[in-house]
Each structure stands twice: as structure tokens, then as C-alpha cells.
Protein backbone atom coordinates (compact mmCIF):
# COMPACT_ATOMS: atom_id res chain seq x y z
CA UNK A 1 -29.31 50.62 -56.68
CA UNK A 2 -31.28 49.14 -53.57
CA UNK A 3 -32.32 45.72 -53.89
CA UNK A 4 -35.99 45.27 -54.48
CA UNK A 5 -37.84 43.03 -52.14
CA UNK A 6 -41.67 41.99 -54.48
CA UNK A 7 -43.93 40.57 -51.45
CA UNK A 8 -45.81 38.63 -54.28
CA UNK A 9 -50.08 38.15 -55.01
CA UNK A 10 -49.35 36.80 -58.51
CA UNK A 11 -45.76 35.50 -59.62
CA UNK A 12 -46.53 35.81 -63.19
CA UNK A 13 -47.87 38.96 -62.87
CA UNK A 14 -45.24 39.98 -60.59
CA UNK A 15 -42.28 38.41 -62.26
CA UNK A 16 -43.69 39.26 -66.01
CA UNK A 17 -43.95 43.22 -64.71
CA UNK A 18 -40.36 43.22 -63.22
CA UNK A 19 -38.68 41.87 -65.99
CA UNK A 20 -40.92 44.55 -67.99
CA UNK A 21 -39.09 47.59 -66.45
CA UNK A 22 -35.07 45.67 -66.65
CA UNK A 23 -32.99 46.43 -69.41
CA UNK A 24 -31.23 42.44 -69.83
CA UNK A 25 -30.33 40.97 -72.80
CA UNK A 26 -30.93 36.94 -72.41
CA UNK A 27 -32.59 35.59 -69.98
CA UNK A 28 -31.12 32.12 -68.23
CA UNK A 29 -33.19 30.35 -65.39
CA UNK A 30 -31.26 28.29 -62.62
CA UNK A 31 -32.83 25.58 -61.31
CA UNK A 32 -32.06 22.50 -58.64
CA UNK A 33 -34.25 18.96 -59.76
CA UNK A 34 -36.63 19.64 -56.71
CA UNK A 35 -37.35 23.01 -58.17
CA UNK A 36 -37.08 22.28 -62.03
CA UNK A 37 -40.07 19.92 -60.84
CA UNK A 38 -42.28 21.21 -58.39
CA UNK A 39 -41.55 25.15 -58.84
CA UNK A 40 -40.35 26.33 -62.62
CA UNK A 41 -44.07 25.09 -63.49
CA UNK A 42 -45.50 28.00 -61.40
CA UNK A 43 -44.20 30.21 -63.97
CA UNK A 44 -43.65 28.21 -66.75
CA UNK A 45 -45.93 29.11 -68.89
CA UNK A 46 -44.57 32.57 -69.57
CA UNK A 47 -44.27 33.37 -72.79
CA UNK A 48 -40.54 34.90 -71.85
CA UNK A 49 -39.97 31.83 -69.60
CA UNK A 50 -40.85 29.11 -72.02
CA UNK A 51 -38.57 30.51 -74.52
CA UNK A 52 -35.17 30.94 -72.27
CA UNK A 53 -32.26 28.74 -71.82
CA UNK A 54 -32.68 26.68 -68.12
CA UNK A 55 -30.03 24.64 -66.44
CA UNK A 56 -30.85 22.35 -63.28
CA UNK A 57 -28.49 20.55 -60.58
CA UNK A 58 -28.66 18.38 -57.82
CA UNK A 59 -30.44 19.39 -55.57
CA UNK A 60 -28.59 19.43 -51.85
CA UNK A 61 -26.35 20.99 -50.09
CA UNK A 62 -23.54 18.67 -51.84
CA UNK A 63 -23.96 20.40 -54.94
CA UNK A 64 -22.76 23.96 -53.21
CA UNK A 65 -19.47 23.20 -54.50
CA UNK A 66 -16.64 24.83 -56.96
CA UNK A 67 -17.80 21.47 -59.28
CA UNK A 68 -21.43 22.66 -59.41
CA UNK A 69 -20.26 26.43 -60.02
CA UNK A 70 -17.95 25.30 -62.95
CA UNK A 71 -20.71 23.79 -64.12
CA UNK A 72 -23.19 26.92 -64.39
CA UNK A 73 -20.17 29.13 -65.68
CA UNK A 74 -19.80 26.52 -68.77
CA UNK A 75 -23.90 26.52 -69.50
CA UNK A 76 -23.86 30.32 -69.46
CA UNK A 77 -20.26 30.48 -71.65
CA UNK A 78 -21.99 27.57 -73.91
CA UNK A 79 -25.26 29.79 -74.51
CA UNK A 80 -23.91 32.99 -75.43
CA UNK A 81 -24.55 34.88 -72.03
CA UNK A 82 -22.68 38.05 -71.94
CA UNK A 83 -22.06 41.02 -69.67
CA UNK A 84 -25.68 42.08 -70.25
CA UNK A 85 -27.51 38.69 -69.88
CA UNK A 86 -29.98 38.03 -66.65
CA UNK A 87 -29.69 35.29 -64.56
CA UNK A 88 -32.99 33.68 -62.75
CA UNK A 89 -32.23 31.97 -59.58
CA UNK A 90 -35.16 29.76 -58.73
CA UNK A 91 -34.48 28.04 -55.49
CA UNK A 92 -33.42 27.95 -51.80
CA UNK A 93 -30.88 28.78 -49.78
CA UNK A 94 -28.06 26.03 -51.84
CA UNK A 95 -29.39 27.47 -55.07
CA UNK A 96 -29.31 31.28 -54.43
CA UNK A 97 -26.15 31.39 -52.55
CA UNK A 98 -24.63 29.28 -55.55
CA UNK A 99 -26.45 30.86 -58.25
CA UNK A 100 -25.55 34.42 -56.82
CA UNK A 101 -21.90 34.13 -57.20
CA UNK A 102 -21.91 32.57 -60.66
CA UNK A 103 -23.58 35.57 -61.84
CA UNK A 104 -21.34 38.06 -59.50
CA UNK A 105 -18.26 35.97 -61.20
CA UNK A 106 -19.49 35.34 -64.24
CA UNK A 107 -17.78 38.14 -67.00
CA UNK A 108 -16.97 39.89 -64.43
CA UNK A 109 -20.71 39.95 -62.90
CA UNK A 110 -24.15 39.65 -64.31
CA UNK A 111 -27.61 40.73 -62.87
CA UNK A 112 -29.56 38.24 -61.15
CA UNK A 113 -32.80 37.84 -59.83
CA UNK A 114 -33.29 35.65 -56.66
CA UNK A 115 -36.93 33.77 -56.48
CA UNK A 116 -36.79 31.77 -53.27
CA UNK A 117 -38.60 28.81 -52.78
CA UNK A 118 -37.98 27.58 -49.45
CA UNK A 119 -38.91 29.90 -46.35
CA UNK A 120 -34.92 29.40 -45.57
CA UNK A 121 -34.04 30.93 -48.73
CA UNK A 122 -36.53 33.38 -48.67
CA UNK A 123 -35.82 34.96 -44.68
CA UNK A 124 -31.80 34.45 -45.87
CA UNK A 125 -31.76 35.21 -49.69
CA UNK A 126 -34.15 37.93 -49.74
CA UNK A 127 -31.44 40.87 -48.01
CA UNK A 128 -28.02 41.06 -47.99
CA UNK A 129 -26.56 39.87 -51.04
CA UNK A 130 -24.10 37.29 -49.51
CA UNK A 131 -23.37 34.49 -52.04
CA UNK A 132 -20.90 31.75 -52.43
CA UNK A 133 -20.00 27.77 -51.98
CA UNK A 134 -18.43 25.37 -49.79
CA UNK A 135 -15.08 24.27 -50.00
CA UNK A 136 -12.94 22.09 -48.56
CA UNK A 137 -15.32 20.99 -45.88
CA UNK A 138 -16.18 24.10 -44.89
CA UNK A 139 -19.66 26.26 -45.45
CA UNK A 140 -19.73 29.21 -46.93
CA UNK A 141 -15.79 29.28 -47.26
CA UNK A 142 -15.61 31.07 -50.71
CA UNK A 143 -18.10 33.57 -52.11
CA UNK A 144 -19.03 37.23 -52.52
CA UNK A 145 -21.18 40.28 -51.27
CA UNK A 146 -23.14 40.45 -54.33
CA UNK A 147 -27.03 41.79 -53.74
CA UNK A 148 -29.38 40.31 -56.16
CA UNK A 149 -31.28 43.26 -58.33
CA UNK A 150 -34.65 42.11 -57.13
CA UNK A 151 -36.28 39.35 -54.80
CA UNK A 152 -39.62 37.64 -55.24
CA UNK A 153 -41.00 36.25 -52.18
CA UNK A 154 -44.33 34.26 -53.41
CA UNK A 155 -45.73 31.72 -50.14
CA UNK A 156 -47.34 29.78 -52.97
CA UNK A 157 -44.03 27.90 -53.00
CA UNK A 158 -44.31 27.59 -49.21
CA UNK A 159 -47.00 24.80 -49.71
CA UNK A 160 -44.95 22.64 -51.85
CA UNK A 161 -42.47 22.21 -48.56
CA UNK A 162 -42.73 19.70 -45.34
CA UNK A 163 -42.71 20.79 -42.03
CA UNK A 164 -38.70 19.68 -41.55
CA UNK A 165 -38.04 22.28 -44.61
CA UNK A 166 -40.24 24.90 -42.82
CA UNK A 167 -38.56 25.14 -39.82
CA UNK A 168 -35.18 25.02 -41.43
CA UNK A 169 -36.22 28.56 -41.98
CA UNK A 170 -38.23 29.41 -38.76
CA UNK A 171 -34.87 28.81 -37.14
CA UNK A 172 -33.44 31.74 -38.90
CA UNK A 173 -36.73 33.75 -38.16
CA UNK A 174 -35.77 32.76 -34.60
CA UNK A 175 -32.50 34.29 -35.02
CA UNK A 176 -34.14 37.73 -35.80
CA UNK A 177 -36.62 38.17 -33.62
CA UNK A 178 -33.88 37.73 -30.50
CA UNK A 179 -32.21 40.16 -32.24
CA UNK A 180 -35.02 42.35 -32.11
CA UNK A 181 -37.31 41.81 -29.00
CA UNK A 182 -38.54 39.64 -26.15
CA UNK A 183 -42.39 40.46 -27.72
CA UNK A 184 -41.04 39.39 -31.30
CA UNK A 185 -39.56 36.00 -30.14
CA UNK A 186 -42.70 34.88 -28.36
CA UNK A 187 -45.12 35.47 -31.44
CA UNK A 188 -43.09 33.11 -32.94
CA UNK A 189 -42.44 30.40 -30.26
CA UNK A 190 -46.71 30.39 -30.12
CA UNK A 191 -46.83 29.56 -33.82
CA UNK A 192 -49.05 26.41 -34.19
CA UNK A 193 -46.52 23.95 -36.58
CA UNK A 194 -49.59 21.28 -36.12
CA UNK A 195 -51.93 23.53 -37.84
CA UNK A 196 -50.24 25.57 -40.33
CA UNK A 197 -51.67 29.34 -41.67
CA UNK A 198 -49.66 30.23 -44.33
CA UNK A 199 -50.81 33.75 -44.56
CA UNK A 200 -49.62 34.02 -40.80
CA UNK A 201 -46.37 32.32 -41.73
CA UNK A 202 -46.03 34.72 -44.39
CA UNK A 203 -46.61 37.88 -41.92
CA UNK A 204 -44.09 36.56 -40.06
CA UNK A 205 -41.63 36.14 -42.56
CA UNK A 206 -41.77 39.75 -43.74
CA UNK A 207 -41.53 41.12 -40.06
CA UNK A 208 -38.38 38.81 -40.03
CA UNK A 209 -37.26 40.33 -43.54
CA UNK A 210 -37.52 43.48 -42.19
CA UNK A 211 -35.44 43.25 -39.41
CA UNK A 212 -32.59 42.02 -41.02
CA UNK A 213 -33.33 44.57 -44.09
CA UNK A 214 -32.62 47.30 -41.22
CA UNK A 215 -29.16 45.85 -39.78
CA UNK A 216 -27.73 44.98 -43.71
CA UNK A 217 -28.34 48.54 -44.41
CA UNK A 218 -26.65 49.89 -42.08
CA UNK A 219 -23.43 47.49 -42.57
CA UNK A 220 -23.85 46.04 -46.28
CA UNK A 221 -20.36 44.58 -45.79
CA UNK A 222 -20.24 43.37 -42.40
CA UNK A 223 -17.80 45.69 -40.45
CA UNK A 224 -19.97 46.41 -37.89
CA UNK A 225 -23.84 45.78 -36.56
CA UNK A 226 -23.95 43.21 -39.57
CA UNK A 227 -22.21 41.02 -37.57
CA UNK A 228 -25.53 40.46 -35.40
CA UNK A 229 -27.09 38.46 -37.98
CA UNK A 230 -24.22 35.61 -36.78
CA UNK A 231 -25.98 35.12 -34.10
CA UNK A 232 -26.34 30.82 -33.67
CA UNK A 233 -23.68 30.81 -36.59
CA UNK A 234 -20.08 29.83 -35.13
CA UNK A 235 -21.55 27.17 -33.33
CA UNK A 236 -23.80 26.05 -35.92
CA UNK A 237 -21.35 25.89 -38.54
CA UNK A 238 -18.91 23.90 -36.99
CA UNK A 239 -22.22 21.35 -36.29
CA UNK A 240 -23.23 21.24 -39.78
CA UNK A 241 -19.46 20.74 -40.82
CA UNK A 242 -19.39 17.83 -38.57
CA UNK A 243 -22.61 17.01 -39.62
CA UNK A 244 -21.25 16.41 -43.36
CA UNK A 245 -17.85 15.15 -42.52
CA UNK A 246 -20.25 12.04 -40.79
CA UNK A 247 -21.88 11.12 -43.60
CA UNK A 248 -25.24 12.35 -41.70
CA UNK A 249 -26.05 16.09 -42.83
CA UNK A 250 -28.48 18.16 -41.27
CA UNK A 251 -29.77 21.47 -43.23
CA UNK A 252 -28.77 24.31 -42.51
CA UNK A 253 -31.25 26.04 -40.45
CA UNK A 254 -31.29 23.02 -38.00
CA UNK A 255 -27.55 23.61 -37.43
CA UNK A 256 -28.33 27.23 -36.68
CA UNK A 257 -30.95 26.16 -34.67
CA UNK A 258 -28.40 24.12 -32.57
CA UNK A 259 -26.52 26.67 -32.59
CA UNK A 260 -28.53 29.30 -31.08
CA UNK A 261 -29.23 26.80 -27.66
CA UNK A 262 -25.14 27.18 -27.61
CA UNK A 263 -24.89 30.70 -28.13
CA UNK A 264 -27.79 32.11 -25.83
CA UNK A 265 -26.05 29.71 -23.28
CA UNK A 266 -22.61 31.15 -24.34
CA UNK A 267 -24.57 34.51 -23.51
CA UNK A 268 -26.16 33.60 -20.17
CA UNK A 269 -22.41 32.61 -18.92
CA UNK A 270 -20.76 35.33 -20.16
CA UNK A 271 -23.28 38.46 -20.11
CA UNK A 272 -26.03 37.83 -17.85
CA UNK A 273 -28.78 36.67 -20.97
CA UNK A 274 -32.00 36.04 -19.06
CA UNK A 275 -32.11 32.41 -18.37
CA UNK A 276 -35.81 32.21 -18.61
CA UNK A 277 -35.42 33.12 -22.34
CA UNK A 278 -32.65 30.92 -23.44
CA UNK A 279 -35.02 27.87 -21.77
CA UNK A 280 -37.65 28.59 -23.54
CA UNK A 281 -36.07 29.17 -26.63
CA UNK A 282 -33.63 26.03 -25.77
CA UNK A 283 -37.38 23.80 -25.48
CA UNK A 284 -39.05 24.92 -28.50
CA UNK A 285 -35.93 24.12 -30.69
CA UNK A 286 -35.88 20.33 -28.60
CA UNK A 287 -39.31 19.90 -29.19
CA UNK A 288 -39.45 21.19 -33.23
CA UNK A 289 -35.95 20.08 -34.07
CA UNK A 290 -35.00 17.20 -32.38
CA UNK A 291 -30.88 15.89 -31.19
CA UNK A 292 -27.93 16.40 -33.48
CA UNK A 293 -25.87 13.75 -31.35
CA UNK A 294 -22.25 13.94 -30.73
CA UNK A 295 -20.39 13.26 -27.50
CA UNK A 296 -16.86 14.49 -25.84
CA UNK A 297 -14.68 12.59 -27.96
CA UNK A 298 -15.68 15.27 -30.61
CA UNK A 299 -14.85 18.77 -28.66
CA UNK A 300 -11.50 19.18 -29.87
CA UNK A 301 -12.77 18.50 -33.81
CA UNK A 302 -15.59 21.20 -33.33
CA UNK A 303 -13.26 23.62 -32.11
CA UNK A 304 -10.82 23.36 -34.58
CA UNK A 305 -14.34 23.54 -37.01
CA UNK A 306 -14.81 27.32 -35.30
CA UNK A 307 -11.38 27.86 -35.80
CA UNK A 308 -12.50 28.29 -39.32
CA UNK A 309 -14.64 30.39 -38.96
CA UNK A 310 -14.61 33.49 -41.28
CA UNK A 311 -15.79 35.96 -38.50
CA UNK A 312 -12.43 35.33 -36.72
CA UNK A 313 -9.74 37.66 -36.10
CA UNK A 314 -6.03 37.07 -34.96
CA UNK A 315 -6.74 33.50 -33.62
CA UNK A 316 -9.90 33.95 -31.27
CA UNK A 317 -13.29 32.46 -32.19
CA UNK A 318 -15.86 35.23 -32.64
CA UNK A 319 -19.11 35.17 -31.62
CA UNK A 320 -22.28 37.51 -31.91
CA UNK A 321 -23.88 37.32 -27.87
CA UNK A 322 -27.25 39.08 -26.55
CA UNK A 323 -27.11 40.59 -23.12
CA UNK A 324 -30.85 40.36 -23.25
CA UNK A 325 -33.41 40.04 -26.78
CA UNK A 326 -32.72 43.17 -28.54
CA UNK A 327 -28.94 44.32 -26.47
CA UNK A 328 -26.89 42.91 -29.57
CA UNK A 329 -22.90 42.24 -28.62
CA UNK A 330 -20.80 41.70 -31.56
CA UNK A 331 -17.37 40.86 -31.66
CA UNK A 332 -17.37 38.56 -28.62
CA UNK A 333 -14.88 35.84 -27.97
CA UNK A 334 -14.37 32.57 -25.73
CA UNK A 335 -12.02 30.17 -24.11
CA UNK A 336 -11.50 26.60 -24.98
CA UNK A 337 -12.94 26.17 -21.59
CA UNK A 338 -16.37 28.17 -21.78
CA UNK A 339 -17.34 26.37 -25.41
CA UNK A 340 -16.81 23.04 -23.07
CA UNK A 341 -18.92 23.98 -21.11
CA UNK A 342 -21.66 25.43 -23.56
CA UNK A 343 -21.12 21.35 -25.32
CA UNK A 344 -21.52 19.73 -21.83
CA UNK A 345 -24.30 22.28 -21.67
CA UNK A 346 -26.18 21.28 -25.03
CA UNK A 347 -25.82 17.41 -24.79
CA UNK A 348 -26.85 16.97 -21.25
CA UNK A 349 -29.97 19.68 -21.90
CA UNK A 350 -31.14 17.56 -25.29
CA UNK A 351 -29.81 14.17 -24.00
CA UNK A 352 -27.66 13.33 -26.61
């Protein structure tokens, strides 16, 4: 069944007539506390909301852990779910991607409905059905392809977010629209972060959607083309690995935002990527994103941290390159002494 994507007007109307036409037996909501607070009361007044069993954790990324998961298994074990219940996710990024794979582990795998409340978890949650936790220091490191039966994508919760939560998303808009075209990065470099239209935000967030809709179906498992969407991801990774190991985390769409100065570098070295667009794109993400700092003493730790890396394959560190915006290379690779360079590259370009 294809994963329906509800570009919401109402989300009790919306949610209320999705849940009318699914055939679930118990209803469960997920929650973090930042969500539980500021976001269940959207739709808490439901009549089938206010009578279902809800379960909250920490919010931050430190609760996308195999603790945190045990945790959610136990609630839904406690409260009777079974093989036929529905599972809620109300969240971003942490709480989908967590949420996602208790219900694809749970009994074998429950249905789920993802309702993201960040515009991170909305551009990364809303296609593609990748879920799963950290573990052992290392993002993403255990998890499942497990699409979501529907996704509600309401800007309402937009408003309830601050700019640094904003463009931890824009950063993976960013991501798309190099994947797509020249024209589709620069309507979103010109975005006005100082003056904020929602309803443009939200145009732009479903042009993004769509873009990525169009590779995942083509590659729902990653073999291929899928790949593209790890574009700013090997080096970003590693960064927001480092970032935690420090005691200093940055979210997640500011490491991939990091990581795409790296990689369009990484591409203007090894492919010809027009350096006019990597400088541009390199300035935007220094102006709206500011330094993550770290100096030589710390090469050899971030490439062991790509090492990692699930995209690998028989010891070489794989990255997703652009030979321009919209000429997708997948399945690229590079020397210790190239990802030097691309560091020296980064910290003398944002003055770390």
C-alpha cells in the first residue's frame, strides 16, 4: 500500500477522517514532553484521542536510544496492544524515527501513523519509511525500512518552533533542491528567515517532499538512486557523532548542513561542481547556521566516525557527489587525503 502523504487545512478534521477509513483496533499516541505540551493539545480534544492510551519521553536526541525503545515496547505490552493496534507518532525527527521502529518491531510490526511536528521531521519523516535509534555512539546505527501508513503534515505546528528548529529542517530542504536544480536551490537561499511566511515555508516544504517522494519510489530500499538523498550525510554524521561524544550536540539538520559545505567541496575537487554554487550555498549555511568548531587534532577521530558509516562497502567511505545541481553521483568514494583537505577546507572557510 503507498504511503499517504495528508497536506493538512484542519488536523482534526483531517486526522478524525483518516482514522475513519483504517481498520485498527486500539489506538496508542507517542509523544516526547515538548510535544505532549505544546502539540497533543492541537488534537486533544478528539473524542477518539481523549480516550486512548498516550506515553511521552524525553524529548532530545538522547532519548533515540535502545533504553527509550524498551521503554515504548513495555507501555504497548502493558496496555494490551496487539498485532492489530495503531500507533500515533506525534513528533519530530527523534520521535518518528524512534516511534517507527517500535511499531515495525513491535509483535512483529504494527501500523503507525507519523504526525510531524518539526519542519525536520516533516521534509524527513513524511517519505521513505526509514526508522530506527542510535547506538553505541553512532546515529542511526540500528533500525528498519518501515513506511508509516499515512503522514499528516499540518504547518500549524510550524509556529510553535524557533528559528534554530526551522532551519534544522531547511537544511534538509537544501539537500533536495541540489538534488534537483540550480532554479530550486536559489528559491530557497532567497527565503527571508527575518520575516517568516509560513504559507511560503509550507510551499516549499511540499516541493521538497516531492522530490524526495520521486527518488524513494524509485529505490524504496536504497540500492540505487536512493542513495542521493545522502547527500551532506557521511560528513555530517561523523560531525554530529563528534558533536555528542563532546558533550556539545548540535541537531541534526545543522550537522547535515555542515555537511553539505564538505560534500559540495568534496564535489568541486573531485567532479568539477560549479564553484559559484558550492559558495553560495557554503555562505548561506555560515550566515543561518553558524561554526561547529573542531580543529586538526580531530581528523583522524572523524574519519574513523565515517568509517561507520552504513553506506560503506568493503572498507571505502561512500559518498553521494553532484557534478552540477541536478547530475546526482552515487556511490562515490575518497582518500584519507581529499577528506583533509575538504576539513582544512571547512574550518579555514567558517573560521573555526
Amino acid at each position: 500500500m503507498r504511503q499517504q502523504i495528508i497536506r493538512c487545512t484542519n488536523i482534526e478534521k483531517d486526522l478524525v477522517q483518516l482514522l475513519q477509513t483504517l481498520n485498527y483496533d486500539g489506538l496508542v499516541i507517542l509523544t516526547d514532553d515538548n510535544t505532549q505540551n505544546y502539540c497533543l493539545p492541537f488534537i486533544q480534544s478528539l473524542p477518539e484521542i481523549q480516550s486512548t492510551k498516550k506515553f511521552s519521553i524525553p524529548a532530545g536526541e538522547e532519548s533515540k536510544s535502545i533504553e527509550s525503545l524498551s521503554k515504548v515496547w513495555k507501555f504497548l505490552s502493558d496496555n494490551g496492544a496487539n498485532r492489530k493496534s495503531l500507533l500515533i507518532n506525534l513528533g519530530g525527527g527523534m520521535l518518528t524515527d524512534l516511534g517507527g521502529f517500535a511499531a515495525a518491531t513491535f509483535k512483529r510490526g504494527i501500523q503507525f501513523i507519523n504526525i510531524p511536528t518539526t519542519l525536520l521531521g516533516a521534509v524527513d519523516a513524511a517519505v521513505g519509511g526509514k526508522t530506527g535509534i542510535n547506538f553505541s555512539g553512532l546515529k542511526n546505527e540500528i533500525g528498519a525500512f518501515a513506511p508509516a501508513i499515512a503522514v499528516l503534515i499540518d504547518s500549524i505546528f510550524f509556529k510553535t518552533l524557533d528559528t534554530k528548529q526551522l532551519l534544522s529542517g531547511y537544511a534538509e530542504m537544501l539537500k533536495h533542491s541540489l538534488l534537483k536544480s540550480e532554479e530550486q536551490l536559489n528559491e530557497l537561499l532567497h527565503f527571508d528567515f527575518d520575516n517568516l511566511n509560513y504559507e511560503q515555508l509550507n510551499d516549499l516544504l511540499f516541493e521538497s517532499v516531492l522530490i524526495k517522494e520521486q527518488i524513494v519510489e524509485k529505490d524504496p530500499t536504497e540500492q540505487g538512486i536512493r542513495k542521493a538523498l545522502n547527500l551532506g550525510h557521511t560528513f555530517g554524521h561523523a560531525f554530529e557523532s563528534l558533536a555528542l561524544e563532546t558533550k556539545r550536540p548540535i541537531q541534526h539538520g545543522y550537522a547535515v548542513a555542515y555537511g553539505l559545505v564538505c560534500e559540495l567541496y568534496l564535489s568541486f575537487i573531485q567532479l568539477g561542481f560549479d564553484k559559484n554554487i558550492l559558495m553560495k550555498t557554503a555562505y548561506f549555511i555560515k550566515e543561518h547556521y553558524g561554526i561547529f568548531t573542531f580543529d586538526c587534532n580531530d581528523y583522524q577521530h572523524i574519519h574513523e566516525l565515517m568509517q561507520h558509516d552504513k553506506k560503506n562497502d568493503a572498507g571505502d567511505i561512500n559518498f553521494t557527489l553532484l557534478k552540477a545541481a541536478g547530475d546526482i553521483q552515487i556511490n562515490q568514494t575518497a582518500g584519507r587525503k581529499d577528506i583533509d583537505e575538504v576539513l582544512d577546507f571547512y574550518r579555514e572557510f567558517m573560521g573555526c
